[in-house]
PDB file of N, CA and C in Angstrom:
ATOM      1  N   UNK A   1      -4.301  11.721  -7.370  1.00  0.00           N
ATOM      2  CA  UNK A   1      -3.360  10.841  -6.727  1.00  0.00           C
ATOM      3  C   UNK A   1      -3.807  10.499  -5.306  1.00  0.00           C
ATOM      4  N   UNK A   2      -4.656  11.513  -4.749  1.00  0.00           N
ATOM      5  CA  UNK A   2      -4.852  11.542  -3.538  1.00  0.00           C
ATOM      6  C   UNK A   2      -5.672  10.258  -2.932  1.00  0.00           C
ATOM      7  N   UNK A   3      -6.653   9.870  -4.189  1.00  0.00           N
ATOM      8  CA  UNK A   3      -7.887   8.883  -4.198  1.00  0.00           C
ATOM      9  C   UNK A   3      -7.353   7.443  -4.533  1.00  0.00           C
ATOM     10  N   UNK A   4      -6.423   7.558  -4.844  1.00  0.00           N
ATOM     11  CA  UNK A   4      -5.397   5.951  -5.069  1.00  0.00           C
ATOM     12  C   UNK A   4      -5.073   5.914  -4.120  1.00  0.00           C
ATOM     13  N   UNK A   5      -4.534   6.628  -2.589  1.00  0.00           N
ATOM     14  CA  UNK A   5      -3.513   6.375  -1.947  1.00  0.00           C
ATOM     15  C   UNK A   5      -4.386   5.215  -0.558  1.00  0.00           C
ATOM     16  N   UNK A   6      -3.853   3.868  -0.657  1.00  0.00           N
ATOM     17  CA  UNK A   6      -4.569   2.956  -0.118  1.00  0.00           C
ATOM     18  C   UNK A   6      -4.447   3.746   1.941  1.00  0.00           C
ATOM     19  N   UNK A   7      -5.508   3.477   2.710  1.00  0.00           N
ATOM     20  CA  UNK A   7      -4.983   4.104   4.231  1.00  0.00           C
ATOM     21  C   UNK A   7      -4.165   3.284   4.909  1.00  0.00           C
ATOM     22  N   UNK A   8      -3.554   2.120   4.269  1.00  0.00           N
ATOM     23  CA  UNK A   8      -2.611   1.251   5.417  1.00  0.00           C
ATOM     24  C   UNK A   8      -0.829   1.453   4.403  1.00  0.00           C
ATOM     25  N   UNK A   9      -1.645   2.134   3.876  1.00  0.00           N
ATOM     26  CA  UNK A   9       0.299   1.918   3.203  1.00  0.00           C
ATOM     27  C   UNK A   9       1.454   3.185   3.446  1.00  0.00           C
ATOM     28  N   UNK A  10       2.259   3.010   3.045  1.00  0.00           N
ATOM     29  CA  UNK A  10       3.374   3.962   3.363  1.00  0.00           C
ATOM     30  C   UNK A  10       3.274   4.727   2.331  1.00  0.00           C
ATOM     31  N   UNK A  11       3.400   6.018   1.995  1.00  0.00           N
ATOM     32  CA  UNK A  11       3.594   6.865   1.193  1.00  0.00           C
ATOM     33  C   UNK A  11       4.693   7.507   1.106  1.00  0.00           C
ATOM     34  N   UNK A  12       5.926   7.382  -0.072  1.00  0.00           N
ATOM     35  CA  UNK A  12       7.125   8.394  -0.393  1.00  0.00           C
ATOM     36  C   UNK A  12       6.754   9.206  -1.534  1.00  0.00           C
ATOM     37  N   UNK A  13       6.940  10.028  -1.041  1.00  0.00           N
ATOM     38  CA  UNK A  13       7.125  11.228  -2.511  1.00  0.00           C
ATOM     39  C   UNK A  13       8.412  11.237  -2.709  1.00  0.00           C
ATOM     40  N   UNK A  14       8.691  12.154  -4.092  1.00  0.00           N
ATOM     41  CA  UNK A  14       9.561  11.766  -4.683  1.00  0.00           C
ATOM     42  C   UNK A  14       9.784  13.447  -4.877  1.00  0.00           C
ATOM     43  N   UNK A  15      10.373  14.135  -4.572  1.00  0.00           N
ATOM     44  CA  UNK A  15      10.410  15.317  -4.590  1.00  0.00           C
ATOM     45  C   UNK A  15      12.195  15.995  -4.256  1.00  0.00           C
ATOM     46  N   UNK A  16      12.293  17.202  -5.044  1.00  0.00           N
ATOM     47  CA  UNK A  16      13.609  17.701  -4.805  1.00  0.00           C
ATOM     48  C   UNK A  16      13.821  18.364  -3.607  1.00  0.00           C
ATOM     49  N   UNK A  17      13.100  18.662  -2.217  1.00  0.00           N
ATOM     50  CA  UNK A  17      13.703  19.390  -1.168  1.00  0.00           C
ATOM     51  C   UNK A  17      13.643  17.742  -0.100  1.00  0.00           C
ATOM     52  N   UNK A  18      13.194  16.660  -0.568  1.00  0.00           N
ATOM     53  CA  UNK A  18      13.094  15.084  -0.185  1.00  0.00           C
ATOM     54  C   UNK A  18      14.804  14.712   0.595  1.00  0.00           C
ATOM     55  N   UNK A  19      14.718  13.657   0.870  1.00  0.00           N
ATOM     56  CA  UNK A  19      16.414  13.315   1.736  1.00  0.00           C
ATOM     57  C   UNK A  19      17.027  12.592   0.816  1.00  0.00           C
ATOM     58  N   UNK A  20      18.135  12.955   0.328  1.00  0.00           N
ATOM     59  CA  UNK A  20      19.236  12.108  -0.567  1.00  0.00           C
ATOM     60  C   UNK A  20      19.658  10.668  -0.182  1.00  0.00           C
ATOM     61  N   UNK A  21      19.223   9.986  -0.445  1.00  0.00           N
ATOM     62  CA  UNK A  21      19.761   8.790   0.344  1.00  0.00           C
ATOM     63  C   UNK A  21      20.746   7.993  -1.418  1.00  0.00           C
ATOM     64  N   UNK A  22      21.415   7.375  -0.007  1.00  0.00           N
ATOM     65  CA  UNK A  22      22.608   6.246  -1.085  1.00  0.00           C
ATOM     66  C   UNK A  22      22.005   4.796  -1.045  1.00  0.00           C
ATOM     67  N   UNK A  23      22.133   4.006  -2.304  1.00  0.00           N
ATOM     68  CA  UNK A  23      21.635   2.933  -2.603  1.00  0.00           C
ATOM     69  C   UNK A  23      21.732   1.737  -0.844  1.00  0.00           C
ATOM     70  N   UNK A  24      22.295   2.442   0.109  1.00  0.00           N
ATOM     71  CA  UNK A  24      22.449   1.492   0.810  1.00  0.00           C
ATOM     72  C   UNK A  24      21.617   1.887   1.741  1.00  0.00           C
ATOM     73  N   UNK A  25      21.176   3.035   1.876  1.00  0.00           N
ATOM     74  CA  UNK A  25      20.070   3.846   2.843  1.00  0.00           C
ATOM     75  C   UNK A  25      19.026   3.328   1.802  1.00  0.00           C
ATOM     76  N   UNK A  26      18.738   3.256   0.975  1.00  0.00           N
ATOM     77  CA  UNK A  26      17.145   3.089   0.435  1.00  0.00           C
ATOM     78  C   UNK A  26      17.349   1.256   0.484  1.00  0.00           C
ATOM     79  N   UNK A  27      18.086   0.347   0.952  1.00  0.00           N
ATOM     80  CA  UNK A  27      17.944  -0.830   0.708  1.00  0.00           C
ATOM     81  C   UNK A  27      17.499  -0.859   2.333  1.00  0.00           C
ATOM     82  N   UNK A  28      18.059  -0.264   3.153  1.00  0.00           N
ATOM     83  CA  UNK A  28      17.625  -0.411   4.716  1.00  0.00           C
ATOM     84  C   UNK A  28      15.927   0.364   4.713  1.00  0.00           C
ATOM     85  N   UNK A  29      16.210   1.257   3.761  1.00  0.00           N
ATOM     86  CA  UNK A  29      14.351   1.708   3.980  1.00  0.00           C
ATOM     87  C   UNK A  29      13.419   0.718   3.563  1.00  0.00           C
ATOM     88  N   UNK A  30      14.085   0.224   2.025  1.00  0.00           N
ATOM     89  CA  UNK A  30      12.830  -1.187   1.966  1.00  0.00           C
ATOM     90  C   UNK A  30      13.052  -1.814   2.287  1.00  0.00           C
ATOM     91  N   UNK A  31      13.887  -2.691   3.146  1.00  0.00           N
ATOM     92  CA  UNK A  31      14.320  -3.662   4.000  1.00  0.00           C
ATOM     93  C   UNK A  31      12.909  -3.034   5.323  1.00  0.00           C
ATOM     94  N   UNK A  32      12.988  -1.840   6.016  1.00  0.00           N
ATOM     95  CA  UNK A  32      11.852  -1.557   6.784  1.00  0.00           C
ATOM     96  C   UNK A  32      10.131  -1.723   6.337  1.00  0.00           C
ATOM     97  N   UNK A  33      10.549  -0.833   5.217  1.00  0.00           N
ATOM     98  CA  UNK A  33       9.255  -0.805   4.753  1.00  0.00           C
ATOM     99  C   UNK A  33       8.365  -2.604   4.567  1.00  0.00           C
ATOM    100  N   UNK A  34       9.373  -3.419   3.668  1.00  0.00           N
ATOM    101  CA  UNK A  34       8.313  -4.525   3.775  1.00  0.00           C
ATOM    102  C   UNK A  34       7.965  -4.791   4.931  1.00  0.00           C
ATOM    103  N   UNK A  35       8.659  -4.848   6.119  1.00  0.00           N
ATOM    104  CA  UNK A  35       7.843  -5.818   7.623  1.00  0.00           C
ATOM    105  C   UNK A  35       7.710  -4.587   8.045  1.00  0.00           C
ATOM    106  N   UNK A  36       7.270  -3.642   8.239  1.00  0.00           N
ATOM    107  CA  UNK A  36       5.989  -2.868   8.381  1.00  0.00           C
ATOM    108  C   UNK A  36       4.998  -2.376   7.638  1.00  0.00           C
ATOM    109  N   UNK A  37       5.288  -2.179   6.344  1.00  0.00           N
ATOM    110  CA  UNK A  37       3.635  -2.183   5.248  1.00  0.00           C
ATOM    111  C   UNK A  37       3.494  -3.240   4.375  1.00  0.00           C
ATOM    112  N   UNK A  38       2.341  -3.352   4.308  1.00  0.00           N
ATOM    113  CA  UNK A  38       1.931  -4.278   3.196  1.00  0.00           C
ATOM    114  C   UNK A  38       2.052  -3.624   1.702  1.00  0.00           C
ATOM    115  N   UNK A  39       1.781  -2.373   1.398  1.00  0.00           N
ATOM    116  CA  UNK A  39       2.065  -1.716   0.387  1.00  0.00           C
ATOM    117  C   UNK A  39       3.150  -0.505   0.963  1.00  0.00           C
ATOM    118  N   UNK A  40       3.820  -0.017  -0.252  1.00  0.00           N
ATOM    119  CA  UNK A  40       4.631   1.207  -0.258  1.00  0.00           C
ATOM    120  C   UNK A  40       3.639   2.178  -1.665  1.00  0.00           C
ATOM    121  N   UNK A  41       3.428   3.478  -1.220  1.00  0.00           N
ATOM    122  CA  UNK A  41       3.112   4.186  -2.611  1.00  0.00           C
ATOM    123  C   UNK A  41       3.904   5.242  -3.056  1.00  0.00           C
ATOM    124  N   UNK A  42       4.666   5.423  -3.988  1.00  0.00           N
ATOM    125  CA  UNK A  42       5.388   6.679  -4.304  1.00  0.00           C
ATOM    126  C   UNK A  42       4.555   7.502  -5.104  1.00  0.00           C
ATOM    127  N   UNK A  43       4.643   8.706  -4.638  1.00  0.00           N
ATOM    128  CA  UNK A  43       4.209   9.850  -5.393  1.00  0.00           C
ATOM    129  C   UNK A  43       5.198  10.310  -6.173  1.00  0.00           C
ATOM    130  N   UNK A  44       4.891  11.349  -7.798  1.00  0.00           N
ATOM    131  CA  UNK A  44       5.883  11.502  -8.208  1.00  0.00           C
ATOM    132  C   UNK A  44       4.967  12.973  -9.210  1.00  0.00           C
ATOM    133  N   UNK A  45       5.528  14.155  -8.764  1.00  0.00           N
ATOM    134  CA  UNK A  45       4.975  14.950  -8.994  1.00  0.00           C
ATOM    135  C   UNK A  45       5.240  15.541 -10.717  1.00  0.00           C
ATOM    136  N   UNK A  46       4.271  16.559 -11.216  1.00  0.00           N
ATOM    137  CA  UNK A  46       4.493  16.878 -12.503  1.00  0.00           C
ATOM    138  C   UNK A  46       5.342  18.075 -12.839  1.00  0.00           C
ATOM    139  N   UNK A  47       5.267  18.940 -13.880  1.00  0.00           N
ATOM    140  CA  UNK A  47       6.416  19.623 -13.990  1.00  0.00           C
ATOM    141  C   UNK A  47       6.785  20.974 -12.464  1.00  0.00           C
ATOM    142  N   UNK A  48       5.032  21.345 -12.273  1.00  0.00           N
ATOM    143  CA  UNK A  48       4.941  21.842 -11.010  1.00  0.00           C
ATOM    144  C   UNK A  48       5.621  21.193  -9.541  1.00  0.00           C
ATOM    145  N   UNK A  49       5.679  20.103  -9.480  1.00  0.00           N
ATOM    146  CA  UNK A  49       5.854  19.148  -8.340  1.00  0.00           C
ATOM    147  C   UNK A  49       4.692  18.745  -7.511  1.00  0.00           C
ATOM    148  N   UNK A  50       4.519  18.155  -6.223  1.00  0.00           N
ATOM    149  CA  UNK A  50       3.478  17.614  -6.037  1.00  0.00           C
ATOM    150  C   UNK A  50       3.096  18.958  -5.196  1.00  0.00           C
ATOM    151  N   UNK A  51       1.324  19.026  -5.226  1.00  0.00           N
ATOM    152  CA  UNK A  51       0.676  19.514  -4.180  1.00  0.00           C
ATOM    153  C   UNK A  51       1.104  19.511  -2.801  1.00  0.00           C
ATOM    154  N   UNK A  52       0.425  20.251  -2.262  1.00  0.00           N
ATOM    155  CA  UNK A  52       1.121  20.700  -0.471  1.00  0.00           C
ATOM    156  C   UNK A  52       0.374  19.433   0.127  1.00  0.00           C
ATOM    157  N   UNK A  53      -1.130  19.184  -0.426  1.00  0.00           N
ATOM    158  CA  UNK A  53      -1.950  18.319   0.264  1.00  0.00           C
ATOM    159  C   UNK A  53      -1.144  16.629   0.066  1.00  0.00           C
ATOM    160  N   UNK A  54      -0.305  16.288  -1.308  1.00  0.00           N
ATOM    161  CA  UNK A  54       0.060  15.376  -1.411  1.00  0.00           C
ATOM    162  C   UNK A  54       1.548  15.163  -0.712  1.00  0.00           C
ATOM    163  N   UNK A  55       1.990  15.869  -0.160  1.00  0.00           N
ATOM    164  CA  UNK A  55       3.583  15.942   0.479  1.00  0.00           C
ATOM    165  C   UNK A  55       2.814  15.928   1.849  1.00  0.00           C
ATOM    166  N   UNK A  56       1.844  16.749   2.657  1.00  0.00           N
ATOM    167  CA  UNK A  56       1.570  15.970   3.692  1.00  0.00           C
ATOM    168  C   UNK A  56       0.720  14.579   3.850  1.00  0.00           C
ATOM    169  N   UNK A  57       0.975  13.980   3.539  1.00  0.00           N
ATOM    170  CA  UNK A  57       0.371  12.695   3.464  1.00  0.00           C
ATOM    171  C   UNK A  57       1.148  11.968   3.305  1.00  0.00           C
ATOM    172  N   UNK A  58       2.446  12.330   3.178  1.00  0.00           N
ATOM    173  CA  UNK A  58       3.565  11.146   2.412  1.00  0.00           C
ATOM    174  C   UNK A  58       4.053  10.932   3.799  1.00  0.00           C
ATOM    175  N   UNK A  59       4.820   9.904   4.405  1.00  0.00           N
ATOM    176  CA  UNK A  59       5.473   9.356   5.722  1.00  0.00           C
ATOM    177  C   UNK A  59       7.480   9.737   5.421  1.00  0.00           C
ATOM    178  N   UNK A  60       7.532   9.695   3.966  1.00  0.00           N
ATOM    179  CA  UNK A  60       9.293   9.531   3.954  1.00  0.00           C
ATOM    180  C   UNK A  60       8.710  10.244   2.185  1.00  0.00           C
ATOM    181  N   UNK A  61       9.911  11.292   2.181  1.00  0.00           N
ATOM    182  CA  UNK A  61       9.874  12.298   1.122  1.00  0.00           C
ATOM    183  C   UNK A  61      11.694  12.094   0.693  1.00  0.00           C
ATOM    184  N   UNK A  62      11.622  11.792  -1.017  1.00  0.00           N
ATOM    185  CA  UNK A  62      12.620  11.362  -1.167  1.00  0.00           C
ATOM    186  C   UNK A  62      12.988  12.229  -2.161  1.00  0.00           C
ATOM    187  N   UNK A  63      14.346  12.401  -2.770  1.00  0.00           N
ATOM    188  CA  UNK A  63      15.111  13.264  -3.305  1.00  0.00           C
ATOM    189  C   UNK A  63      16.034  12.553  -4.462  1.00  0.00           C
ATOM    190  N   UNK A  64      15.753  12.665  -5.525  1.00  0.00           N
ATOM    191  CA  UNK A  64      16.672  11.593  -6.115  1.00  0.00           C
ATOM    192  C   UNK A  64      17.633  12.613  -7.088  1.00  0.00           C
ATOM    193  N   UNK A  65      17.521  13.431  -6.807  1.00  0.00           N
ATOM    194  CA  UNK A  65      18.283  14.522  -7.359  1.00  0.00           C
ATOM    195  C   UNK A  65      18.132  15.882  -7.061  1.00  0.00           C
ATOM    196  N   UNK A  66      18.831  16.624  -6.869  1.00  0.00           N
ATOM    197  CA  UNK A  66      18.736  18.432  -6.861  1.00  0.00           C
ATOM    198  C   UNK A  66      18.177  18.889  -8.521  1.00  0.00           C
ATOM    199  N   UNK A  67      18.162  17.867  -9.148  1.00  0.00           N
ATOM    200  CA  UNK A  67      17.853  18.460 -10.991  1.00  0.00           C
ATOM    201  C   UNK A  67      16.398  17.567 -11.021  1.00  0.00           C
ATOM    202  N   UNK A  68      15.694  18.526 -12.199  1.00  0.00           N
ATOM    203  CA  UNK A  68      14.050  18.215 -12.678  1.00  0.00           C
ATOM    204  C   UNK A  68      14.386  17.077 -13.659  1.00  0.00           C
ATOM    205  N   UNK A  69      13.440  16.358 -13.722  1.00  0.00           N
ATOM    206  CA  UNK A  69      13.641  15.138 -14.744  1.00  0.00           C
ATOM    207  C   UNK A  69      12.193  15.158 -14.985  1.00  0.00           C
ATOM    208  N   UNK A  70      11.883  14.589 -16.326  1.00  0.00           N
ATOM    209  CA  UNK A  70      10.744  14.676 -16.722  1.00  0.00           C
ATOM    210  C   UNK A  70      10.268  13.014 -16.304  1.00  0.00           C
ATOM    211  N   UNK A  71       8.792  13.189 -15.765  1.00  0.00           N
ATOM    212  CA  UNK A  71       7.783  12.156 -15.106  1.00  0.00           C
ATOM    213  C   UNK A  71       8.394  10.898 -15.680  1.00  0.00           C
ATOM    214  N   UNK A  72       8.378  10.525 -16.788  1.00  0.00           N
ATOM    215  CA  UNK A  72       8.544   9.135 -17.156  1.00  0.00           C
ATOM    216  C   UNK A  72       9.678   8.757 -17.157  1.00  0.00           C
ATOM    217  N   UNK A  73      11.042   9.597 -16.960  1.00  0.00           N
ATOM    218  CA  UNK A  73      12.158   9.344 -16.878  1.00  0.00           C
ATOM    219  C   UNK A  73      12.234   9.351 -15.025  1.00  0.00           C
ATOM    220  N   UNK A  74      11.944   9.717 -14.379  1.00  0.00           N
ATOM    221  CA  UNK A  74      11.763   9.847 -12.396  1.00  0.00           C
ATOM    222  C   UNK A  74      11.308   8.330 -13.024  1.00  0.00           C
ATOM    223  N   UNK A  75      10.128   7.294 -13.174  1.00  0.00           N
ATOM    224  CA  UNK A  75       9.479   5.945 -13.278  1.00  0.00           C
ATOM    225  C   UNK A  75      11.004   4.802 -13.485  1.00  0.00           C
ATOM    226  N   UNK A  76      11.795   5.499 -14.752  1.00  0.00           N
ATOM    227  CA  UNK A  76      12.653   4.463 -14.827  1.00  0.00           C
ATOM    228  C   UNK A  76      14.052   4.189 -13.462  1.00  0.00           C
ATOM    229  N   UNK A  77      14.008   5.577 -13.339  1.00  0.00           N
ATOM    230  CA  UNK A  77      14.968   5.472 -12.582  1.00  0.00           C
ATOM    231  C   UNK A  77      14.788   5.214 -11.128  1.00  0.00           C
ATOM    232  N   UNK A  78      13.650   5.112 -10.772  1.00  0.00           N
ATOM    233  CA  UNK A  78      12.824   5.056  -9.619  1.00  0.00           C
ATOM    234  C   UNK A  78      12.760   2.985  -9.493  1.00  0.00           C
ATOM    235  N   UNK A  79      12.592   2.821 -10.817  1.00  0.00           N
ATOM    236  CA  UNK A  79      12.402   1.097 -10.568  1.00  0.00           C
ATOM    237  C   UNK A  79      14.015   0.589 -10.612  1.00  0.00           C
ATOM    238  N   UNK A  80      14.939   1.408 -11.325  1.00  0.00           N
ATOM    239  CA  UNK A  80      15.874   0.658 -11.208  1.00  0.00           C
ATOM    240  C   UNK A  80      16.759   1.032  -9.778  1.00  0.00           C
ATOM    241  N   UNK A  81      16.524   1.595  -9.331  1.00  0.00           N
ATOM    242  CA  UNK A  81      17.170   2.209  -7.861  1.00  0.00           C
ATOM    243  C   UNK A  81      16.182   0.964  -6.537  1.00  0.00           C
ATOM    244  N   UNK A  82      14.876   0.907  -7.047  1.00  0.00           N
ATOM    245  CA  UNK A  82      14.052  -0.108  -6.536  1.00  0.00           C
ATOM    246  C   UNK A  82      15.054  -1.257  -6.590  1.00  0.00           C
ATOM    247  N   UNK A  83      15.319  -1.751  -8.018  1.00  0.00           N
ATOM    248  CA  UNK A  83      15.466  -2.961  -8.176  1.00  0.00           C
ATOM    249  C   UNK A  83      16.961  -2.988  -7.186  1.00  0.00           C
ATOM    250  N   UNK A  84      18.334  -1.815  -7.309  1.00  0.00           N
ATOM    251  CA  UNK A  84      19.579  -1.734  -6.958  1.00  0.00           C
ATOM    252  C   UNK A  84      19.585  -1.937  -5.699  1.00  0.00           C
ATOM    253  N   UNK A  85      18.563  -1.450  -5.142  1.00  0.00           N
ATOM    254  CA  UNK A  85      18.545  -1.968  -3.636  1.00  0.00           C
ATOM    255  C   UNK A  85      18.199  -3.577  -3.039  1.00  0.00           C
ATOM    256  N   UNK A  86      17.306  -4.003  -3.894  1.00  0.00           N
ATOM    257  CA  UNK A  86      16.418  -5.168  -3.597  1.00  0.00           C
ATOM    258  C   UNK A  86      17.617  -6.070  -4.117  1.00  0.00           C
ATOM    259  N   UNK A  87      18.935  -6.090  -4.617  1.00  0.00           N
ATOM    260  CA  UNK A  87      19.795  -6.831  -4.990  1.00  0.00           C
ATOM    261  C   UNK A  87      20.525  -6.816  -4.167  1.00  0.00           C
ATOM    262  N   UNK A  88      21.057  -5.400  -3.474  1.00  0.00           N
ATOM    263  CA  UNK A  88      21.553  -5.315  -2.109  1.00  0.00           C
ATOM    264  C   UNK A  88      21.345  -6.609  -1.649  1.00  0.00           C
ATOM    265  N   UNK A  89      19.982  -5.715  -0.839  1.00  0.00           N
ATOM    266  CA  UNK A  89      19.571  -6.783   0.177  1.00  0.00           C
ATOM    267  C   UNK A  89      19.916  -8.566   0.011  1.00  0.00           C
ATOM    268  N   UNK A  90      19.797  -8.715  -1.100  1.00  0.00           N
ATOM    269  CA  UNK A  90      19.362 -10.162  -1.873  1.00  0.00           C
ATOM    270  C   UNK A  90      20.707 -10.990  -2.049  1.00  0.00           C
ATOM    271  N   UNK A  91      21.503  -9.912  -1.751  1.00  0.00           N
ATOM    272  CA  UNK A  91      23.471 -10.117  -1.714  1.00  0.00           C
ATOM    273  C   UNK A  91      23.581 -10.764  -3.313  1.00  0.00           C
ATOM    274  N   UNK A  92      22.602  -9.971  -4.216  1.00  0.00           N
ATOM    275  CA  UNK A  92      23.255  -9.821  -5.831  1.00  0.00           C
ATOM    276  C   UNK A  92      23.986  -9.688  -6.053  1.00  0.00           C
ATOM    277  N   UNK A  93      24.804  -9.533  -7.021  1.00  0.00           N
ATOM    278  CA  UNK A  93      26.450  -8.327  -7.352  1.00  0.00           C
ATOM    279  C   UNK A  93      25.631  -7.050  -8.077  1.00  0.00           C
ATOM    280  N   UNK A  94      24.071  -6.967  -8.807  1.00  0.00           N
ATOM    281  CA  UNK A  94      23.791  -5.894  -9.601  1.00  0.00           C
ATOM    282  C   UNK A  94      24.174  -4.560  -9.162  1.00  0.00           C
ATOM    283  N   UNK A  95      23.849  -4.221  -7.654  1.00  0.00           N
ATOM    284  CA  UNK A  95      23.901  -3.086  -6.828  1.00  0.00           C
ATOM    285  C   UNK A  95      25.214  -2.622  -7.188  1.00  0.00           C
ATOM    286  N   UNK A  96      26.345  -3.191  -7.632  1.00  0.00           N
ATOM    287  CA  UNK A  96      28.072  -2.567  -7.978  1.00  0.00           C
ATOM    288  C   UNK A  96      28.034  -1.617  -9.057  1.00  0.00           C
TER     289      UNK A  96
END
């Protein structure tokens, strides 16, 4: 993961000791994140969680639950929390 991670972009991990944020805190984070990175990268660790080397490298460590979810289920819920915010912002109704 380490060798994907581009040097101008923002890095979140996705991890359980990460900050809980509410759909309206993660719409103000990517509301930041686009006009300051050109990319965002999330890390998203395996049943172990991520490496020590990959949590320091991350800029904003996120928490999307106190409970383990298996990798491909963290992906779905990760794009649709993406998307819940980006509707926010976008003054959608989806975010309700």
């Amino acid at each position: 993961m380490l060798a994907a991670i581009t040097p101008s972009s923002l890095v979140v991990t996705l991890d359980r000791k990460g900050r809980n944020w509410s759909t309206e805190d993660l719409a103000k984070n990517l509301e930041r994140w686009q006009l300051d990175f050109s990319k965002v990268q999330f890390l998203i660790g395996g049943p172990d969680g991520l490496s020590n080397d990959c949590l320091n490298v991350a800029t904003e460590s996120w928490s999307l639950s106190n409970l383990t979810f298996p990798h491909f289920i963290v992906r779905i819920l990760l794009a649709e929390q993406i998307y819940r915010a980006w509707s926010l912002l976008n003054n959608h109704p989806y975010h309700k």
